[in-house]
C-alpha atoms as a PDB file:
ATOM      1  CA  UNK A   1      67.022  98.011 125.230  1.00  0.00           C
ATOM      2  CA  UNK A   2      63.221  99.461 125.280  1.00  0.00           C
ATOM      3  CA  UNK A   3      61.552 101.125 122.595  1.00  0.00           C
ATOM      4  CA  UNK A   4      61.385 104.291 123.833  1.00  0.00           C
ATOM      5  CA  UNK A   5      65.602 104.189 124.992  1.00  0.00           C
ATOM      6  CA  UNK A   6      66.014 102.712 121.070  1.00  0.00           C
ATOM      7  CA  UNK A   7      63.963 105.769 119.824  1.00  0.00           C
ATOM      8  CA  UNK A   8      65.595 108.377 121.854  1.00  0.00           C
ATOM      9  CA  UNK A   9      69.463 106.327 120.562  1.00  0.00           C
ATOM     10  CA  UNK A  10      68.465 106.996 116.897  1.00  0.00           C
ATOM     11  CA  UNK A  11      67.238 110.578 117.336  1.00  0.00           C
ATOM     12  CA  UNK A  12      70.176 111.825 118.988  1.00  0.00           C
ATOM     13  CA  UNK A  13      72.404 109.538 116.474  1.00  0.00           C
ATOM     14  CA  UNK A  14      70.682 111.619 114.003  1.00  0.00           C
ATOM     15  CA  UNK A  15      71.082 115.301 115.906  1.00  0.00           C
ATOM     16  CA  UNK A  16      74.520 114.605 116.321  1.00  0.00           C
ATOM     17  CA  UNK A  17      75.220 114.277 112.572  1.00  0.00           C
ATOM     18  CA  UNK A  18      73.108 116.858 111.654  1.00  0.00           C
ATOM     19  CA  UNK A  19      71.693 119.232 114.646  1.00  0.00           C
ATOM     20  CA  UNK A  20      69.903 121.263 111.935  1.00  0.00           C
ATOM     21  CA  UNK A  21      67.547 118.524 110.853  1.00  0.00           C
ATOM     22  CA  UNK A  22      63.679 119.147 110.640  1.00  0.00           C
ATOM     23  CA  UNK A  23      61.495 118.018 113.293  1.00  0.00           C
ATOM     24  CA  UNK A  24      59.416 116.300 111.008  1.00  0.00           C
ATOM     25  CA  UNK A  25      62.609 114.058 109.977  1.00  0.00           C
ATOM     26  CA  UNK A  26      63.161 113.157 114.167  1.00  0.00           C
ATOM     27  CA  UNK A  27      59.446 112.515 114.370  1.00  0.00           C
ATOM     28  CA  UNK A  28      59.883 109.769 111.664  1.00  0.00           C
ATOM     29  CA  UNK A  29      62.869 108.870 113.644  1.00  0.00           C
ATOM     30  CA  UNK A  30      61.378 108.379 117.085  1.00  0.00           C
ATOM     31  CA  UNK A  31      58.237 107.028 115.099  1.00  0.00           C
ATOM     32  CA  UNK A  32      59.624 104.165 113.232  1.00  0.00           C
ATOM     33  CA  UNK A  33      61.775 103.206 116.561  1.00  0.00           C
ATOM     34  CA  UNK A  34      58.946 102.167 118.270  1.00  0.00           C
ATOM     35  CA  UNK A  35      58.106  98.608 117.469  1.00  0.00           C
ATOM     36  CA  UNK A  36      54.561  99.116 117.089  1.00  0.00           C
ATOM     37  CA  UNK A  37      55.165 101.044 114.076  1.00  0.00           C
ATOM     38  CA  UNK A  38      55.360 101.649 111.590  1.00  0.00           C
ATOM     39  CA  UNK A  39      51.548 101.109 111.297  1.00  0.00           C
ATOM     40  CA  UNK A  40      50.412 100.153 107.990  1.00  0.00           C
ATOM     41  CA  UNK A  41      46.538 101.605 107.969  1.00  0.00           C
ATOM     42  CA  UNK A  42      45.745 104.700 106.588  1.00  0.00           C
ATOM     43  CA  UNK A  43      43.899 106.432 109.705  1.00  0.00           C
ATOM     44  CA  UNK A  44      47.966 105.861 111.084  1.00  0.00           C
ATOM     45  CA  UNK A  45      49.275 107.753 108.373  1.00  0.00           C
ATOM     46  CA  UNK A  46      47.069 110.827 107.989  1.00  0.00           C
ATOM     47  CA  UNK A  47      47.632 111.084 112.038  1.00  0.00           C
ATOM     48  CA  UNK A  48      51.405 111.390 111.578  1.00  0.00           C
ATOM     49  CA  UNK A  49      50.626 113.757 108.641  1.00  0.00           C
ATOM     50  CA  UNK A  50      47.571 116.394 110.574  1.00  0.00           C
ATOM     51  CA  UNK A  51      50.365 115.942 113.536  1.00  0.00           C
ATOM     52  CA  UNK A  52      53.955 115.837 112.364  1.00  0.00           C
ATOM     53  CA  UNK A  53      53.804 116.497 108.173  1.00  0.00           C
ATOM     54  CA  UNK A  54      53.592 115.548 104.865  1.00  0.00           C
ATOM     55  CA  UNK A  55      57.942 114.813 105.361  1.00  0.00           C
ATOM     56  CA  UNK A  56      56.917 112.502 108.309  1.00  0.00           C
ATOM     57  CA  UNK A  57      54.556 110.630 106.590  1.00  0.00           C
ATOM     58  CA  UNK A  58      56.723 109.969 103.783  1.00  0.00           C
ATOM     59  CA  UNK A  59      59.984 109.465 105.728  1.00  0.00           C
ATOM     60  CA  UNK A  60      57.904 106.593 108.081  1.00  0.00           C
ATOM     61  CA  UNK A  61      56.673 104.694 104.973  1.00  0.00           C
ATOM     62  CA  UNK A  62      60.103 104.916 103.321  1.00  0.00           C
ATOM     63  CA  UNK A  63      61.834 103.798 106.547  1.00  0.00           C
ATOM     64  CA  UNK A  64      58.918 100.678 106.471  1.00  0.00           C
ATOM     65  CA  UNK A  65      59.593  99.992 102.507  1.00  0.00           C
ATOM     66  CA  UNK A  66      63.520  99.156 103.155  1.00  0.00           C
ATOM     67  CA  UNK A  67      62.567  96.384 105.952  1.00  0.00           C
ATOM     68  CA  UNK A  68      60.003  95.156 103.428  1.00  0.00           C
ATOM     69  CA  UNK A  69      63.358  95.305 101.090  1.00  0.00           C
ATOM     70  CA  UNK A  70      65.786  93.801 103.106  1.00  0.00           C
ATOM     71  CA  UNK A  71      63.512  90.826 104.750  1.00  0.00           C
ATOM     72  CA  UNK A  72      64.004  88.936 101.247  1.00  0.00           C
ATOM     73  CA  UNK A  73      66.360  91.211 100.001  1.00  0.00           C
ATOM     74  CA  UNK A  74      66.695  90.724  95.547  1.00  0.00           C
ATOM     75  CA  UNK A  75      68.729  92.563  94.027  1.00  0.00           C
ATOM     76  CA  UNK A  76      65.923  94.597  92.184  1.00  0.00           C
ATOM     77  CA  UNK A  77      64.470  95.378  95.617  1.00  0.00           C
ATOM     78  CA  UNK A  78      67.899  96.437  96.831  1.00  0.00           C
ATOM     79  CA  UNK A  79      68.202  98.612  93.571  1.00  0.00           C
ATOM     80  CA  UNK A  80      64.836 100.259  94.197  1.00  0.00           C
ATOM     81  CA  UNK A  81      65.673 100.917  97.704  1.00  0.00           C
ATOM     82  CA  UNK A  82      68.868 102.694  97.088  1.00  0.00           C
ATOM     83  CA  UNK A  83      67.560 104.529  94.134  1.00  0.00           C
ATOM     84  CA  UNK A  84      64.916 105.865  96.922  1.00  0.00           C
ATOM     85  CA  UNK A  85      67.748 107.211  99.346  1.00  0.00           C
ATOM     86  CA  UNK A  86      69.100 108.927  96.717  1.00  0.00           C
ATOM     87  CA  UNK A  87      66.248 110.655  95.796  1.00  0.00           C
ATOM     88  CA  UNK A  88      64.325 111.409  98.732  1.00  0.00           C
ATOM     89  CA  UNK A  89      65.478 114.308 101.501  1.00  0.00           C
ATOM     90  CA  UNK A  90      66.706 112.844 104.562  1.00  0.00           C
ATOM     91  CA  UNK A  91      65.854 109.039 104.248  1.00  0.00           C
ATOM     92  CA  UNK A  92      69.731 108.505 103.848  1.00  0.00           C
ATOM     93  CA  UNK A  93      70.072 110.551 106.860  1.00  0.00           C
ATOM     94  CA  UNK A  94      67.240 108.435 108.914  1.00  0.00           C
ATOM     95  CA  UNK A  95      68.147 105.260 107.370  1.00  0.00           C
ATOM     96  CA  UNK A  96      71.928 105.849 108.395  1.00  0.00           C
ATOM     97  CA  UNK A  97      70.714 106.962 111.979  1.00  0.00           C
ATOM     98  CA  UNK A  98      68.860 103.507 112.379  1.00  0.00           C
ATOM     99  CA  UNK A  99      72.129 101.505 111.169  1.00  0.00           C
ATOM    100  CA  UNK A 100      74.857 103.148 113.047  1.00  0.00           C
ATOM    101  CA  UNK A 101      72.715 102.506 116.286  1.00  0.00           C
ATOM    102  CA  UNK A 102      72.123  98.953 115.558  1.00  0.00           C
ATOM    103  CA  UNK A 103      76.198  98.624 114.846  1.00  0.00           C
ATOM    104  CA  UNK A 104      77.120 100.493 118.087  1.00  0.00           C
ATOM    105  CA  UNK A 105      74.749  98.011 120.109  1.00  0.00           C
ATOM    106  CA  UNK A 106      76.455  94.895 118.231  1.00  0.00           C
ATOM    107  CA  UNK A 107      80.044  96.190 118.819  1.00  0.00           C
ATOM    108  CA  UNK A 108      79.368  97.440 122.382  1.00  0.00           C
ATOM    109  CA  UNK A 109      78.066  93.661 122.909  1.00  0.00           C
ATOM    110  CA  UNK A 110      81.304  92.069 121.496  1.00  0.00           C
ATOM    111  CA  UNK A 111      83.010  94.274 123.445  1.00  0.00           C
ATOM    112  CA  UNK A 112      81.195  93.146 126.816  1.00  0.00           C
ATOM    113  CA  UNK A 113      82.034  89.707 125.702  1.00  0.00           C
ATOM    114  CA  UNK A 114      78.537  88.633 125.453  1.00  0.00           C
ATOM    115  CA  UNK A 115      78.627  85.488 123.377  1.00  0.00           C
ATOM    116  CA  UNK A 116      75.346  86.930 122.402  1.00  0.00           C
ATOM    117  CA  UNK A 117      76.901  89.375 120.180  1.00  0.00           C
ATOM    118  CA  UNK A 118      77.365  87.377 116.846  1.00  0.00           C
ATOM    119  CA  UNK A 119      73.849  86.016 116.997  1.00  0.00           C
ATOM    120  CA  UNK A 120      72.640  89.621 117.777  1.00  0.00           C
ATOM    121  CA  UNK A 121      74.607  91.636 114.718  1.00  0.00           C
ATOM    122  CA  UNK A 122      73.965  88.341 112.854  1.00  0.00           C
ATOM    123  CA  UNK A 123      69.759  88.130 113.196  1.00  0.00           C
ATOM    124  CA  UNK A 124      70.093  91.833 112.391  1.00  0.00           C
ATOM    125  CA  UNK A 125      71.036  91.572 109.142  1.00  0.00           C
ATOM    126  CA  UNK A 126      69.094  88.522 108.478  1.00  0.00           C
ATOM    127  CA  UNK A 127      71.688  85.717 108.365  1.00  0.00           C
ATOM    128  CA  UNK A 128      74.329  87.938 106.249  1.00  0.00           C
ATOM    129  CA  UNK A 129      71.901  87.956 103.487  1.00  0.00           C
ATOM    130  CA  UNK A 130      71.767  91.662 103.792  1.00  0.00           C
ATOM    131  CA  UNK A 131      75.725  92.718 104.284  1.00  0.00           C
ATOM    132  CA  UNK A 132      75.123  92.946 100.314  1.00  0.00           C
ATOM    133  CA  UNK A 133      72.745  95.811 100.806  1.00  0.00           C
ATOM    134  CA  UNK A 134      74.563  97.336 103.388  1.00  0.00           C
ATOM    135  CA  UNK A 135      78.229  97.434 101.802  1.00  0.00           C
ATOM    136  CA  UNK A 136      75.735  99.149  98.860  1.00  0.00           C
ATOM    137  CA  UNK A 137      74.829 101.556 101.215  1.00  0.00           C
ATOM    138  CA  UNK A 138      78.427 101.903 102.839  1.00  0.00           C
ATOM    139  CA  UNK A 139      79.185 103.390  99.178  1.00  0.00           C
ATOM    140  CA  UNK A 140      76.385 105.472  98.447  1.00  0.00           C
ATOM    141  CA  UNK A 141      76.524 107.219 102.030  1.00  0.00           C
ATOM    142  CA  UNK A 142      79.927 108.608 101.331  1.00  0.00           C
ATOM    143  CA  UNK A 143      77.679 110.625  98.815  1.00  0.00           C
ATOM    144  CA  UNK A 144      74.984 111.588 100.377  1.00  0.00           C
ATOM    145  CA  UNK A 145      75.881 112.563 104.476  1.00  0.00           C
ATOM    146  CA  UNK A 146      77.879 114.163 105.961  1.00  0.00           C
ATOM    147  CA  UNK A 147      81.463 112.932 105.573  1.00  0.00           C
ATOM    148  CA  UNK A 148      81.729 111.760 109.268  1.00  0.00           C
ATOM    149  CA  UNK A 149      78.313 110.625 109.147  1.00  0.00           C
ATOM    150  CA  UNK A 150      79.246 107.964 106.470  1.00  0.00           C
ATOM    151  CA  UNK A 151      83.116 107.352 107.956  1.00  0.00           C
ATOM    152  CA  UNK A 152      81.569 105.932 111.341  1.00  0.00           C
ATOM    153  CA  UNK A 153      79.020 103.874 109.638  1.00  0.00           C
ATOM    154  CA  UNK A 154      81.911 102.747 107.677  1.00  0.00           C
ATOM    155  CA  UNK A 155      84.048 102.039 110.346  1.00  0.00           C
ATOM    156  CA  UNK A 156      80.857 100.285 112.696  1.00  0.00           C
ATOM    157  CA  UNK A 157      80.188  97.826 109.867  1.00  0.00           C
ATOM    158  CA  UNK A 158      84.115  96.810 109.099  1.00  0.00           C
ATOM    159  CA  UNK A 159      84.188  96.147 113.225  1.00  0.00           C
ATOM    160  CA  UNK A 160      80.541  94.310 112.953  1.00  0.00           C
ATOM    161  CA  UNK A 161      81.706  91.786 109.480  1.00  0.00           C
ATOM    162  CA  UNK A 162      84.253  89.443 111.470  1.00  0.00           C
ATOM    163  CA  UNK A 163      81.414  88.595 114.170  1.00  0.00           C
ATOM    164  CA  UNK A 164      79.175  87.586 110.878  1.00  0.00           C
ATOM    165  CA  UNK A 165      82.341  85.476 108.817  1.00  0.00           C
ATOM    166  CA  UNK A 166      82.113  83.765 112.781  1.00  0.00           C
ATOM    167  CA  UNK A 167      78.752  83.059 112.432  1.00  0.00           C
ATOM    168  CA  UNK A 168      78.469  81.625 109.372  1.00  0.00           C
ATOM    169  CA  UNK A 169      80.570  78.974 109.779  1.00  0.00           C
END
């Protein structure tokens, strides 16, 4: 899929959750779905804050920080991360967004029968070294989105866990 099709995915993922959410949270959204971002150098940053906000800003580094966290994911850096979502507005939200996209691609894959699909859901969570993280954040969603929000993440990652057990082999 392109960048800008990926974008669009995670910023209506994230509407139809919550169709009340700022537009500085579905800048950050569209933002941190396009590969060239996010951009690390400050000139970057205080354009998405003089253009989209102070919430953008923050949301787009905080969105960076849990790649940075999950490339070599430890548990401290886990820890960190998902003391972060639960006390900053809307990263749960965003961060949720990204995952449930990235689930829907790997199931609709299996489904097509691609035999592409394990390697796909597999390289996306780095080799299973992240389902640690993300059964972490299967818990703490139930928490802090919507109720529907966190039962269809739930459900995406249960269908998305036998195509990494076959992997792994």
């Amino acid at each position: 899929m392109n960048a800008l099709g990926h974008a669009i995915n995670v910023a209506n993922t994230l509407g139809r959750y919550l169709p009340d959410a700022p537009p500085q949270v579905v800048a950050a959204c569209l933002l941190h779905a396009i590969p060239q971002w996010p951009m690390t150098g400050e000139p970057a940053h205080e354009f998405v804050e003089a253009q989209c906000g102070v919430e953008a800003r923050l949301l787009l580094e905080a969105l960076r920080a849990e790649h940075h966290a999950m490339a070599l994911p430890s548990q401290r850096a886990v820890d960190g991360h998902l003391r972060l979502l639960r006390t900053m507005p809307w990263l749960a939200h965003s961060a949720l967004s990204f995952k449930i996209v990235s689930l829907q691609y790997a199931t609709a894959y299996s489904a097509q029968g691609r035999p592409d699909a394990a390697a796909a859901w597999k390289g996306r969570v780095a080799g299973g070294s992240q389902l640690p993280y993300l059964r972490q954040l299967r818990a703490l969603a139930a928490e802090l989105v919507p109720a529907v929000m966190a039962d269809d993440f739930a459900r995406l990652l249960d269908q998305c866990l036998p195509m990494t057990a076959a992997t792994s082999r």
